[in-house]
C-alpha atoms as a PDB file:
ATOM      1  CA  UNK A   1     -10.800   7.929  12.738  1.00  0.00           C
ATOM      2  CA  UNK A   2      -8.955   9.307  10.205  1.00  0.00           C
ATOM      3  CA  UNK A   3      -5.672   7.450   8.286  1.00  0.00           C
ATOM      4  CA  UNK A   4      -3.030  10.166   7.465  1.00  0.00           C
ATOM      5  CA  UNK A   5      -0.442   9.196   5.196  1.00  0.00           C
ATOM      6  CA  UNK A   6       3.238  10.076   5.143  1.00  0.00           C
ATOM      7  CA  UNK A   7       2.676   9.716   1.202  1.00  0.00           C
ATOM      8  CA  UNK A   8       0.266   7.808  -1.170  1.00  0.00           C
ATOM      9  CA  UNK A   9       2.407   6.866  -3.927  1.00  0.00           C
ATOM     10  CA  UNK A  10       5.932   4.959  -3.898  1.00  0.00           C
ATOM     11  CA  UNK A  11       7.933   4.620  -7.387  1.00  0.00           C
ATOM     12  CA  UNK A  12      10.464   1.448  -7.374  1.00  0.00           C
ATOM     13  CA  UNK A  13      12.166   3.020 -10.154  1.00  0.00           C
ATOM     14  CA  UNK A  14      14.289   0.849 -12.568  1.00  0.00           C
ATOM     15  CA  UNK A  15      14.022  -3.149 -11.430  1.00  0.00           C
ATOM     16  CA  UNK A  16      15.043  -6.201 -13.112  1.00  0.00           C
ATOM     17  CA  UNK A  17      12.597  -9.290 -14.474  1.00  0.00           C
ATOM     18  CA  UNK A  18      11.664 -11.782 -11.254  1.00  0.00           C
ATOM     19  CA  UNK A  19      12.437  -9.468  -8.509  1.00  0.00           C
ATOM     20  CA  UNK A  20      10.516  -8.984  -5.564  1.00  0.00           C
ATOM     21  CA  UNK A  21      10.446  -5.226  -3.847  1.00  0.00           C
ATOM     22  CA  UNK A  22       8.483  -4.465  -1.101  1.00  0.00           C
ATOM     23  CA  UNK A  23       7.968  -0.989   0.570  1.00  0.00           C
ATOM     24  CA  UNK A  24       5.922   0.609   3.635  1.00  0.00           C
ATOM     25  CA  UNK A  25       3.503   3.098   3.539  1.00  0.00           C
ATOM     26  CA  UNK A  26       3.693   5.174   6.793  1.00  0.00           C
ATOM     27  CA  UNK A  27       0.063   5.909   8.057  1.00  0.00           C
ATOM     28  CA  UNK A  28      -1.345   8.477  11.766  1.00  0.00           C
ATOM     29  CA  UNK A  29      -4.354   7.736  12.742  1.00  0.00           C
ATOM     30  CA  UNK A  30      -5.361  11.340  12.788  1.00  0.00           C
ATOM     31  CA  UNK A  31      -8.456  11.139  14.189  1.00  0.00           C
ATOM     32  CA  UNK A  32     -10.305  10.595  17.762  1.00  0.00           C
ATOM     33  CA  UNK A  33     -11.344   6.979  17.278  1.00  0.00           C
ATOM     34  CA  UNK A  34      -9.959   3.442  16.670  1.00  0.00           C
ATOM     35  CA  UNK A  35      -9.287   3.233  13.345  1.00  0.00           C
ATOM     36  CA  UNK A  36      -9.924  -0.344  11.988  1.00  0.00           C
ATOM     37  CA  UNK A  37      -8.565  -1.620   8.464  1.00  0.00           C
ATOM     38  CA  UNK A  38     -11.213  -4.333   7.405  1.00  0.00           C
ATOM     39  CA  UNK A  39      -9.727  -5.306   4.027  1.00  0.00           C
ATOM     40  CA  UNK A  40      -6.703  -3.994   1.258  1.00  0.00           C
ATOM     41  CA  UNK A  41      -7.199  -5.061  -2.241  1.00  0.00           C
ATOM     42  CA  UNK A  42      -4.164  -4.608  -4.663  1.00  0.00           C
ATOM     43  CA  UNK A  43      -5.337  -4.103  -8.492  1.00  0.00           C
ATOM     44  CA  UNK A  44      -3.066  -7.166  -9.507  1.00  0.00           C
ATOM     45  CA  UNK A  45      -1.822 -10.981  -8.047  1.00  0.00           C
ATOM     46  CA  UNK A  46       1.064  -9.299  -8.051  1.00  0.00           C
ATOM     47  CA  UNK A  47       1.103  -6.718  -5.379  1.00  0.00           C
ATOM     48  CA  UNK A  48       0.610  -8.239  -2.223  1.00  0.00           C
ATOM     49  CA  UNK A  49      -0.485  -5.555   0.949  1.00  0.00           C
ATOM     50  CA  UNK A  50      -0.529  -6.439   4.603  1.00  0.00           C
ATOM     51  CA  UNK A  51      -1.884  -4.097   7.291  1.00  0.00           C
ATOM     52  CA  UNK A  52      -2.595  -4.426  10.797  1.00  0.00           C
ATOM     53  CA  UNK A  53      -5.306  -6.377  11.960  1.00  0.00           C
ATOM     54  CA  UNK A  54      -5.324  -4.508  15.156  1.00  0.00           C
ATOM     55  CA  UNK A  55      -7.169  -1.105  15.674  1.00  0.00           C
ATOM     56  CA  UNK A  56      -4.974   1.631  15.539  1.00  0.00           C
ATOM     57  CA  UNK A  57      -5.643   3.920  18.235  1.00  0.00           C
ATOM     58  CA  UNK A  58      -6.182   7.754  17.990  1.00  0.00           C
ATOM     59  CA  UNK A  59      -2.469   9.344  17.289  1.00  0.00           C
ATOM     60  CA  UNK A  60      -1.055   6.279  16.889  1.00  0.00           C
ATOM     61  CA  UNK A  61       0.819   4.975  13.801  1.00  0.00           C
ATOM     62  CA  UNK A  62       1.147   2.082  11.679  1.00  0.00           C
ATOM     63  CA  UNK A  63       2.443   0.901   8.107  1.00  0.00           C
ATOM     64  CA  UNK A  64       1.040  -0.921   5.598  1.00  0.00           C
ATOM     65  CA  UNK A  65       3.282  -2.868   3.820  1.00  0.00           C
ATOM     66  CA  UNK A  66       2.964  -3.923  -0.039  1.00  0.00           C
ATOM     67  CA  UNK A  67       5.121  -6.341  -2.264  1.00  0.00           C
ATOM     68  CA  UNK A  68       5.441  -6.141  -5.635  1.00  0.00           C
ATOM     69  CA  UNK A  69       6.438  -9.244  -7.708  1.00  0.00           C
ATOM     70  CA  UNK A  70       7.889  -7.970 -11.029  1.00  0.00           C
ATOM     71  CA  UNK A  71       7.849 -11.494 -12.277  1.00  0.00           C
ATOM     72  CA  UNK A  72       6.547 -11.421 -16.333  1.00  0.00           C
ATOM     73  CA  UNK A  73       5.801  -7.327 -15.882  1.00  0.00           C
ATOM     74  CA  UNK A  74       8.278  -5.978 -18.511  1.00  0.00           C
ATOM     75  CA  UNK A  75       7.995  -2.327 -18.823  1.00  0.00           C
ATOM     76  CA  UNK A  76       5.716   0.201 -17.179  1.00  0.00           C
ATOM     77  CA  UNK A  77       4.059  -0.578 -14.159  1.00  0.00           C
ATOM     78  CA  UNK A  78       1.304   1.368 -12.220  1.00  0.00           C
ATOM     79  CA  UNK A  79      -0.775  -1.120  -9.478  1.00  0.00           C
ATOM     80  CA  UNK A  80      -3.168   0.716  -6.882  1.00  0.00           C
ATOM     81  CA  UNK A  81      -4.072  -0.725  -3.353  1.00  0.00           C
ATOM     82  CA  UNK A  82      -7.024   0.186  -1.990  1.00  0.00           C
ATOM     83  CA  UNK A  83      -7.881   0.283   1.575  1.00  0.00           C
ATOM     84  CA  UNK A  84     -11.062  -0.384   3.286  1.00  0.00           C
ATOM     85  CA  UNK A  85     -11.878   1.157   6.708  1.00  0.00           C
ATOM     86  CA  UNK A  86     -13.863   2.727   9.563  1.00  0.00           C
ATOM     87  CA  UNK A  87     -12.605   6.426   8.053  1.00  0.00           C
ATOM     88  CA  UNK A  88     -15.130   8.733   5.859  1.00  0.00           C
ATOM     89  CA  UNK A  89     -14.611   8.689   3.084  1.00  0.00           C
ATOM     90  CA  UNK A  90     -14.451   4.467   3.797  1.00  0.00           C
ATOM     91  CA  UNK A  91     -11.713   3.858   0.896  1.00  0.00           C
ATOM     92  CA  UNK A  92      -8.277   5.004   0.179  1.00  0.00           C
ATOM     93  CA  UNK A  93      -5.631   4.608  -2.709  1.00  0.00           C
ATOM     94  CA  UNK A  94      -1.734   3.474  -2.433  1.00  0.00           C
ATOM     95  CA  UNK A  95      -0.305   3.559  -5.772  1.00  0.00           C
ATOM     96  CA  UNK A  96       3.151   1.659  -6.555  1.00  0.00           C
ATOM     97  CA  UNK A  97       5.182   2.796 -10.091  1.00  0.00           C
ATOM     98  CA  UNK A  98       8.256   1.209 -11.485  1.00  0.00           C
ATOM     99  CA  UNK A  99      10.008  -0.060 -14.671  1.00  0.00           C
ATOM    100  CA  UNK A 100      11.058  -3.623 -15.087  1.00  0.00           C
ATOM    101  CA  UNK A 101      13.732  -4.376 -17.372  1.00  0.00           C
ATOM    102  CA  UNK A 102      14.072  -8.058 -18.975  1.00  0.00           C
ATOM    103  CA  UNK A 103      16.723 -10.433 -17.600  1.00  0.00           C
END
């Protein structure tokens, strides 16, 4: 299997204190086998992912989705998901940018 991303990175741009954005990474499975997400792990409590629990068959797609709590997160921010599966190399990176601006 092999997980083919529309694009790895998603910037929220300018968002205000206590929101909650969520976007969709668009994802192929390239390759000629199931492809099987066992786990995503954001880099902070406040980036939540969920992805399919299914396999994803060969040249089918999928999404993973990720929100992003900008609750107490004034100023820059830069959180990573990482994605655990059946694919070599076994890991990939989502990375989600914004700027929140206080109430």
């Amino acid at each position: 299997p092999v997980i083919s991303f529309d694009k790895t990175t998603h910037d929220f741009g300018m968002m205000t204190d206590g929101e909650k954005l969520n976007y969709s990474f668009h994802f192929t499975n390239t390759g000629n086998a199931d492809l099987i997400i066992r786990h995503c792990q954001a880099s902070c409590g406040c980036t939540v992912p969920e992805w399919p629990k299914d396999p994803v068959p060969p040249g089918k797609d999928a999404y993973i989705s990720v929100t992003f709590n900008s609750e107490g997160k004034v100023g820059m921010v830069h959180k990573t998901i990482s994605i655990m599966s059946n694919t070599i190399p076994n890991t990939a990176t989502l990375v989600i940018t914004g700027e929140v601006k206080p109430k």
